[in-house]
Protein backbone atom coordinates (compact mmCIF):
# COMPACT_ATOMS: atom_id res chain seq x y z
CA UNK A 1 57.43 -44.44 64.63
CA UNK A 2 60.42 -44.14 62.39
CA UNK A 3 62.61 -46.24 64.60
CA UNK A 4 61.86 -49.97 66.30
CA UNK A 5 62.16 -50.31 70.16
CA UNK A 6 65.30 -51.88 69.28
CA UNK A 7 66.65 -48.76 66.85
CA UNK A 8 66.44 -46.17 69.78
CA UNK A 9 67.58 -48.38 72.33
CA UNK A 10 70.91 -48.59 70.22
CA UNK A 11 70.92 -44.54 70.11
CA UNK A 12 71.34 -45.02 74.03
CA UNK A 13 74.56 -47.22 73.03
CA UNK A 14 76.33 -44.79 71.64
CA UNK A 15 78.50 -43.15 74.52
CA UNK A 16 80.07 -46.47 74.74
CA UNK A 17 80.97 -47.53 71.06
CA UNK A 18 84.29 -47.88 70.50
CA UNK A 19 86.47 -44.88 67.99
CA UNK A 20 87.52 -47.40 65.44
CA UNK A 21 86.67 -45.31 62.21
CA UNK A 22 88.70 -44.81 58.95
CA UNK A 23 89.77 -42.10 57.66
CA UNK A 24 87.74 -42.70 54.81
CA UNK A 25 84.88 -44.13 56.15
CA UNK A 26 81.64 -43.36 54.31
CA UNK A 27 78.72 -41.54 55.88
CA UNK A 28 76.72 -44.43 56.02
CA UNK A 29 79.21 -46.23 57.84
CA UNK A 30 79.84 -43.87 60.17
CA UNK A 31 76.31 -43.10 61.49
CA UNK A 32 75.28 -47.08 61.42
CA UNK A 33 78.66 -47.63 63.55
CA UNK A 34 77.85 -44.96 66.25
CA UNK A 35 74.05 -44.68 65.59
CA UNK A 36 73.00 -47.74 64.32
CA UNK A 37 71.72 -49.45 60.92
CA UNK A 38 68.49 -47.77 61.28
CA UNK A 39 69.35 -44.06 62.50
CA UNK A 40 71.45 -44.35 59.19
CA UNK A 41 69.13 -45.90 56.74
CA UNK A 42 65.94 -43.87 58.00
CA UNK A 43 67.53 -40.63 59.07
CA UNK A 44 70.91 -39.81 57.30
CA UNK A 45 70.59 -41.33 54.14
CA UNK A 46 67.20 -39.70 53.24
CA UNK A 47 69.22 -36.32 54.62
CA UNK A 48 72.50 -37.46 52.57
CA UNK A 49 70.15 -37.78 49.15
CA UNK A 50 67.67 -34.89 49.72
CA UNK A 51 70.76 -32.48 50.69
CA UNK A 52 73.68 -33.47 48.39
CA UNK A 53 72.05 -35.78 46.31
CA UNK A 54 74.41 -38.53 46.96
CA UNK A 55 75.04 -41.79 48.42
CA UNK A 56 75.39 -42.54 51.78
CA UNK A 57 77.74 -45.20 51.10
CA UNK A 58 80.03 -43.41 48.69
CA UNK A 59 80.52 -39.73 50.76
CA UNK A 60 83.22 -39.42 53.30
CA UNK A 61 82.04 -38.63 56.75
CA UNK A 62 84.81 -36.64 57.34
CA UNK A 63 83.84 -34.34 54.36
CA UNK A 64 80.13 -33.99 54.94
CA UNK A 65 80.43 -34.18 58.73
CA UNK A 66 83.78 -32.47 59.58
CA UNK A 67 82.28 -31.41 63.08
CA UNK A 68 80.97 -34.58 63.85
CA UNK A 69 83.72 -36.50 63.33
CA UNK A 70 85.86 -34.26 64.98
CA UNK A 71 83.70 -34.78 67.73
CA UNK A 72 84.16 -38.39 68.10
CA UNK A 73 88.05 -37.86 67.50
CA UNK A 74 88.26 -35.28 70.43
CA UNK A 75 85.85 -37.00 72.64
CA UNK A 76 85.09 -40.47 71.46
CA UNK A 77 81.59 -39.90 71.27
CA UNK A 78 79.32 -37.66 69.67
CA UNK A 79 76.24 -37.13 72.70
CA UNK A 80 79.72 -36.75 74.77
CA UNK A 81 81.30 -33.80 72.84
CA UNK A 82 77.96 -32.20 72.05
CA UNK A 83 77.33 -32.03 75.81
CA UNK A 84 80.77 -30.79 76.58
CA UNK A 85 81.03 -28.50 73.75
CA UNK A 86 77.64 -26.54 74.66
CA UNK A 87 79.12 -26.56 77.99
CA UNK A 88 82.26 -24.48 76.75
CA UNK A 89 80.45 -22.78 74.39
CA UNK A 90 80.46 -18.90 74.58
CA UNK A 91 77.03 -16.98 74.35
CA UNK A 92 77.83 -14.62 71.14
CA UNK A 93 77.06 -11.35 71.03
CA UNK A 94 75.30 -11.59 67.57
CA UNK A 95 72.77 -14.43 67.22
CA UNK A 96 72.79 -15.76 63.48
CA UNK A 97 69.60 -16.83 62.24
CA UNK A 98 69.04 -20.35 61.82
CA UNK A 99 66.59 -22.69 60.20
CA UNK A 100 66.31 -21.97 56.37
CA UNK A 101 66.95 -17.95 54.86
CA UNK A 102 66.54 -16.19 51.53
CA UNK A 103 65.73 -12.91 50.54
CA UNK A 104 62.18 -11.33 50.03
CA UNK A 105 63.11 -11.40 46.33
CA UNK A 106 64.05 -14.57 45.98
CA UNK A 107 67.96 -15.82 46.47
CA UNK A 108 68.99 -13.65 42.58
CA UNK A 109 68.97 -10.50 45.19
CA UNK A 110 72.39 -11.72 46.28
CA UNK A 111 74.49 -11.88 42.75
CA UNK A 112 72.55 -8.91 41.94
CA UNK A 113 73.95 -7.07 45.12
CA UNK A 114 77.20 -7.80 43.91
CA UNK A 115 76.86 -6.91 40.72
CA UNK A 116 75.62 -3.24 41.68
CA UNK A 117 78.56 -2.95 44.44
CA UNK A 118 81.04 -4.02 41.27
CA UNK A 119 79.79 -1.31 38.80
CA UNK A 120 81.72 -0.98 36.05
CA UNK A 121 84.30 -3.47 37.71
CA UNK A 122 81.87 -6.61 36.50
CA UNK A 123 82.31 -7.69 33.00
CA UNK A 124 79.80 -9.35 31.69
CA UNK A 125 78.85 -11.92 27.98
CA UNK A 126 82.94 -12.35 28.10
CA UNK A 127 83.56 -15.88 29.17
CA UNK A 128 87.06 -16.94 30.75
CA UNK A 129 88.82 -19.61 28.77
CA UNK A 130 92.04 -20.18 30.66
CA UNK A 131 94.71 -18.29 33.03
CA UNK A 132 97.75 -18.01 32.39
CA UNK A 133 101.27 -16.40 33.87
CA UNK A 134 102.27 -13.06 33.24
CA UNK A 135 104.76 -10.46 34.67
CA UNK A 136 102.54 -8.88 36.77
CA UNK A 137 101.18 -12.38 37.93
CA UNK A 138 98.40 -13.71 35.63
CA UNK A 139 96.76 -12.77 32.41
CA UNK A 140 93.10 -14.51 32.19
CA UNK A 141 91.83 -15.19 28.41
CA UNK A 142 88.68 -13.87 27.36
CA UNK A 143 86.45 -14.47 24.59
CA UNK A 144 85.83 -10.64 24.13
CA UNK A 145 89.70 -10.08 25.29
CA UNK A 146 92.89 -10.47 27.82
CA UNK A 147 93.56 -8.67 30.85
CA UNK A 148 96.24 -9.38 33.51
CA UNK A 149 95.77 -9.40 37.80
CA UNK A 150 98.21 -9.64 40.25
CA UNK A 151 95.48 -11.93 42.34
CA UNK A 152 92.74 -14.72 41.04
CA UNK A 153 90.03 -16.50 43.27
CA UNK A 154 88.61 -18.70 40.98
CA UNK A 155 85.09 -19.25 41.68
CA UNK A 156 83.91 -20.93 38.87
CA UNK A 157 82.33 -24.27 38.98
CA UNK A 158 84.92 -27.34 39.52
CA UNK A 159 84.51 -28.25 35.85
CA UNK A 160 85.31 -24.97 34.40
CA UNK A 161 87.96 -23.96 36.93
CA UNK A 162 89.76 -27.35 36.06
CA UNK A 163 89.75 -25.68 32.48
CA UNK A 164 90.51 -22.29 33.58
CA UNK A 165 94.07 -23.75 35.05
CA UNK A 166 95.09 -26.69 33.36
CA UNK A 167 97.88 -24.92 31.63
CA UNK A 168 99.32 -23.41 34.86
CA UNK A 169 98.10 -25.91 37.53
CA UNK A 170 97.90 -29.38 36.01
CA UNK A 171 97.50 -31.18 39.48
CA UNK A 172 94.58 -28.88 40.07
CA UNK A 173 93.17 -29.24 37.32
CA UNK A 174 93.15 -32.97 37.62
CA UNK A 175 91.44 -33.00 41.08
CA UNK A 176 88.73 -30.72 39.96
CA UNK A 177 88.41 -32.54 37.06
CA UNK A 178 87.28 -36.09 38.91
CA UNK A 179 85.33 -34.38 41.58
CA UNK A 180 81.48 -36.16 40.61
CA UNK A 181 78.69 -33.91 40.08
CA UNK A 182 75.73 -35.96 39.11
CA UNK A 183 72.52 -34.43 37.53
CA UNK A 184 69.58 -33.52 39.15
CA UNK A 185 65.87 -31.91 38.20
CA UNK A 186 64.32 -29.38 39.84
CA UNK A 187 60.64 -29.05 39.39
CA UNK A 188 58.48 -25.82 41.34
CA UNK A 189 54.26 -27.58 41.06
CA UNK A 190 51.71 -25.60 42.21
CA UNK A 191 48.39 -27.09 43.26
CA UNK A 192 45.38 -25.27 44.96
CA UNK A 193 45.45 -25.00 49.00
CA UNK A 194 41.97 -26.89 49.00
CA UNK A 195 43.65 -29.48 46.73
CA UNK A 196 45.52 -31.07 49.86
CA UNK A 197 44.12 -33.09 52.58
CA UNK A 198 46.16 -30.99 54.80
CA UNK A 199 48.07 -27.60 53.81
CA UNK A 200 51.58 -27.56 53.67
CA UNK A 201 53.13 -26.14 57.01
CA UNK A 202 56.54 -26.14 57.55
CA UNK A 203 59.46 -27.36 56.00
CA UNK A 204 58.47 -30.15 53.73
CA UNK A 205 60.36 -34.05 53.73
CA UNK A 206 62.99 -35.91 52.66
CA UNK A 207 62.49 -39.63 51.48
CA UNK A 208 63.91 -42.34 52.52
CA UNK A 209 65.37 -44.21 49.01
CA UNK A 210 63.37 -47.10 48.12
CA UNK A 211 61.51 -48.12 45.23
CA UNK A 212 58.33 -47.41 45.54
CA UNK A 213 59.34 -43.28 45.68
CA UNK A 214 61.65 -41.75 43.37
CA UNK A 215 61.85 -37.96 44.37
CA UNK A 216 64.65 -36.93 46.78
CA UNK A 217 62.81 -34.41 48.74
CA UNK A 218 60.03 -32.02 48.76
CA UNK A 219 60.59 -28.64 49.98
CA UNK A 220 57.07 -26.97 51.02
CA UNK A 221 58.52 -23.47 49.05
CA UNK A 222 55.44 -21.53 50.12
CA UNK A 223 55.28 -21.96 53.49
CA UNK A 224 58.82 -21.44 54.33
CA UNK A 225 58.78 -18.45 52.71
CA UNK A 226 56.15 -15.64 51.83
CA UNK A 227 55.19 -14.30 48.68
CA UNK A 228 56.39 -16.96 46.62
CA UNK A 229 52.85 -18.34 45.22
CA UNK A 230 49.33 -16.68 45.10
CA UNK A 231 46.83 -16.69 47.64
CA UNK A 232 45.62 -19.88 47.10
CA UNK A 233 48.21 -21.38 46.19
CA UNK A 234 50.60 -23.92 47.35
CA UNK A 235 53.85 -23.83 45.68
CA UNK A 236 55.78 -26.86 45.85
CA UNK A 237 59.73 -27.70 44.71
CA UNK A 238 60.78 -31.20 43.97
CA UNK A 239 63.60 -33.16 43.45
CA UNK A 240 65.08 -36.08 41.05
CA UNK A 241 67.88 -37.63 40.33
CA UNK A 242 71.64 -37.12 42.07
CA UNK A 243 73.75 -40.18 42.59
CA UNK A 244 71.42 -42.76 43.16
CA UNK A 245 69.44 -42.02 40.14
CA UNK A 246 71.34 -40.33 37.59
CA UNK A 247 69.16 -40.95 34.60
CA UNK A 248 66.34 -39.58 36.33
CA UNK A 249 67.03 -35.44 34.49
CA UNK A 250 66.87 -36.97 31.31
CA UNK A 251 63.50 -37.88 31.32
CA UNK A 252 61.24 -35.86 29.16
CA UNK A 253 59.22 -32.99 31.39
CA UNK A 254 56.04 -34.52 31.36
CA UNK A 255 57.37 -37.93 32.61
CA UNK A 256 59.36 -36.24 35.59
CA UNK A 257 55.88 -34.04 36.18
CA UNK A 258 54.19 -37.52 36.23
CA UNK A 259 56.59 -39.07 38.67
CA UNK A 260 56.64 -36.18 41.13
CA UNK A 261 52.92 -35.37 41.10
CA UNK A 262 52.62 -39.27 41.60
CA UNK A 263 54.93 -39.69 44.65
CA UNK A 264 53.64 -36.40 46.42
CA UNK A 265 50.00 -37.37 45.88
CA UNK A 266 50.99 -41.11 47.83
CA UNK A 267 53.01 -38.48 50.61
CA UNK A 268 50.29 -35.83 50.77
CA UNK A 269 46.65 -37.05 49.64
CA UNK A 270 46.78 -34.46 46.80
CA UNK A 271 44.06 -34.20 44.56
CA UNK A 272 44.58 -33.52 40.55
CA UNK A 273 47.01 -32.26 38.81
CA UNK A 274 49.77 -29.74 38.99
CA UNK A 275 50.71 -26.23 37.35
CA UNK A 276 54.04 -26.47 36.38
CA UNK A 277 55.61 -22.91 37.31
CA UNK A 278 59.26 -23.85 36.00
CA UNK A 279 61.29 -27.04 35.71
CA UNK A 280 65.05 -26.77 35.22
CA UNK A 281 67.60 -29.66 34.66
CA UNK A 282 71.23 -29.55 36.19
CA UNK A 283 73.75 -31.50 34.36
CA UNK A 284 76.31 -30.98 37.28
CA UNK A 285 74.26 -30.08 39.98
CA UNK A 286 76.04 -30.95 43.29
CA UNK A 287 79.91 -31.58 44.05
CA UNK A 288 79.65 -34.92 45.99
CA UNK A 289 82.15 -34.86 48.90
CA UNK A 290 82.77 -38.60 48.18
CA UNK A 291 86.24 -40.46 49.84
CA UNK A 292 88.81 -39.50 47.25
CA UNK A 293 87.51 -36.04 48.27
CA UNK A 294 90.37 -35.04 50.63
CA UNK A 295 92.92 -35.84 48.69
CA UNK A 296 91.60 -33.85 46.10
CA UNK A 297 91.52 -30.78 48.22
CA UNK A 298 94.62 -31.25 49.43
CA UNK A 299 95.86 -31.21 45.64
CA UNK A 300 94.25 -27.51 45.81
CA UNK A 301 95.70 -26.70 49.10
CA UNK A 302 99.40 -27.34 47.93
CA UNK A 303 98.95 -25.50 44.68
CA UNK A 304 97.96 -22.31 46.81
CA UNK A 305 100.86 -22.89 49.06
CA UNK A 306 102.94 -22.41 45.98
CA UNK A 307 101.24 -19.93 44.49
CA UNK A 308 99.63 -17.51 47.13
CA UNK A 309 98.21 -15.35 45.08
CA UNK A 310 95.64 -18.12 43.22
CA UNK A 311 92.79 -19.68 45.67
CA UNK A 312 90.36 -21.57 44.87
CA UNK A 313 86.68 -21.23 46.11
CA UNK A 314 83.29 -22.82 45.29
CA UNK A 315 80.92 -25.56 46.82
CA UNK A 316 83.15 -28.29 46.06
CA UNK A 317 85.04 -26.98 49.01
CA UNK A 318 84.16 -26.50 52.48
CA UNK A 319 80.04 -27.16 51.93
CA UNK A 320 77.57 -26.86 49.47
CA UNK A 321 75.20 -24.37 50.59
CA UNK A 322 74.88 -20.89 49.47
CA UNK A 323 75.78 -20.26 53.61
CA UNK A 324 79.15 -22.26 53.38
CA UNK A 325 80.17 -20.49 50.16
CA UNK A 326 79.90 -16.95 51.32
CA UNK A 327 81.47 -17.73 54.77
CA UNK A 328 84.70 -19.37 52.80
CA UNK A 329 85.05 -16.56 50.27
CA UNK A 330 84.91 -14.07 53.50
CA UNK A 331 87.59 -16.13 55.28
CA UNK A 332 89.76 -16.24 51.57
């Protein structure tokens, strides 16, 4: 029911529309072009805003969907290439997992992995302030003291790592500097199994932007993943602000309580109120891949070139998700 008669008739279109795309065509326009108006404004931009908390209409579809519009470059069409890339597709000896992952723990087992493979290596409560050139290649500048390193990543977010290398890489600096990060709110409700008119299996939903709902998404935490809530207990995380609302993780805690327990009672048929297990706010939450994006990383890309032993990584660079990160820092 999500699309008319007419809507999925238009999906059947789409082997035979035309490549005519820009290079920096936005996400919206590039799903309503080979999709249709209402694939894109029922489907992808609810995905675009629950995901990076963005705008349809500002992010670069070659950013967000490299693969897919690579897909429509290589074959003109993306059923087309799909079809003709599962074809040619190798069966891999290893299976990744798919669908959703953390850890039994909860996703801090991962930076405290690291930390206990870095022993002694780690330095910790002594902020970087800036890099800067030294004989043996680079001194970085402390708060508790210098130390030099023949090879950086910085992995810092794009704010501070335009800070870290302003004085060496200017250019750099620059690019990570505009790179938009708007704010977001995360809130984690609980509410009593029985208080639902159905339990919460699976996955959760995004929502389509429109006025009457305000949240971006609702992630159903304890059913994707066990041991996160009592027995009992349904553990819910919810989402404000990002692009389209960015004044929305300002609002005082019990207003952003009142707006999310308010828009998943209309989605759910909840009944009373909510424990609220932990609400954090995110002044620069996600890097938004918008269409100045590639120029930007281009900006990095040259300043590695000339000076290999400097990279940059984070989630302003090759995908947001925990997933994209650790696969880029493997292939750095």
């Amino acid at each position: 029911g999500l699309l008319s008669a007419r809507g999925k008739l238009r999906l059947f279109a789409e082997p035979f529309v035309r490549r005519r795309g820009r290079d920096d065509e936005s996400v919206r326009d590039f799903f309503a072009r080979r999709l249709g108006h209402e694939v894109a404004a029922r489907f992808v931009e609810p995905f675009v805003a629950g995901i990076f908390a963005g705008d349809a209409r500002e992010l670069a579809a070659a950013a967000v969907f490299p693969s897919l519009t690579e897909l429509e470059c290589r074959h003109g069409s993306l059923l087309a290439g799909a079809i003709l890339g599962r074809k040619a597709r190798r069966p891999a000896a290893v299976r990744p997992p798919r669908g959703l992952l953390s850890f039994r723990n909860g996703l801090a087992t991962l930076p405290h992995a690291l930390a206990t493979f870095l022993g002694n290596r780690l330095r910790l409560n002594s902020p970087a302030r800036r890099i800067e050139r030294a004989q043996s290649g680079w001194k970085i500048i402390t708060e508790g003291g210098a130390f030099e390193a023949e090879r950086i990543f910085v992995a810092a977010p794009a704010d501070a790592a335009a800070a870290l290398v302003k004085s060496i890489a200017p250019e750099a600096s620059a690019a990570l500097s505009a790179i938009p990060s708007p704010a977001l709110a995360v809130l984690h409700l609980a509410w009593p199994v029985e208080a639902f008119a159905k339990p919460p299996a699976g996955f959760g939903y995004l929502v389509v932007p429109q006025t009457s709902r305000r949240i971006l998404g609702c992630l159903w935490t304890s059913s994707l993943f066990p041991g996160r809530a009592p027995a009992g207990q349904a553990l819910l995380t919810i989402y404000l602000g990002g692009r389209l609302d960015p004044h929305a993780a300002g609002l005082p805690d019990s207003e952003l309580v009142a707006i999310a327990a308010q828009d998943v009672r209309a989605a759910m048929g909840v009944q009373g109120e909510p424990r609220v297990v932990a609400l954090t706010r995110w002044a620069r939450a996600i890097p938004q891949y918008d269409r100045g994006h590639a120029a930007r990383m281009k900006v990095l890309a040259d300043c590695e070139a000339s000076c290999p032993s400097l990279a940059f990584l984070g989630n302003y660079r090759g995908g947001v998700s925990v997933g994209d990160v650790v696969r880029n820092a493997r292939a750095g």
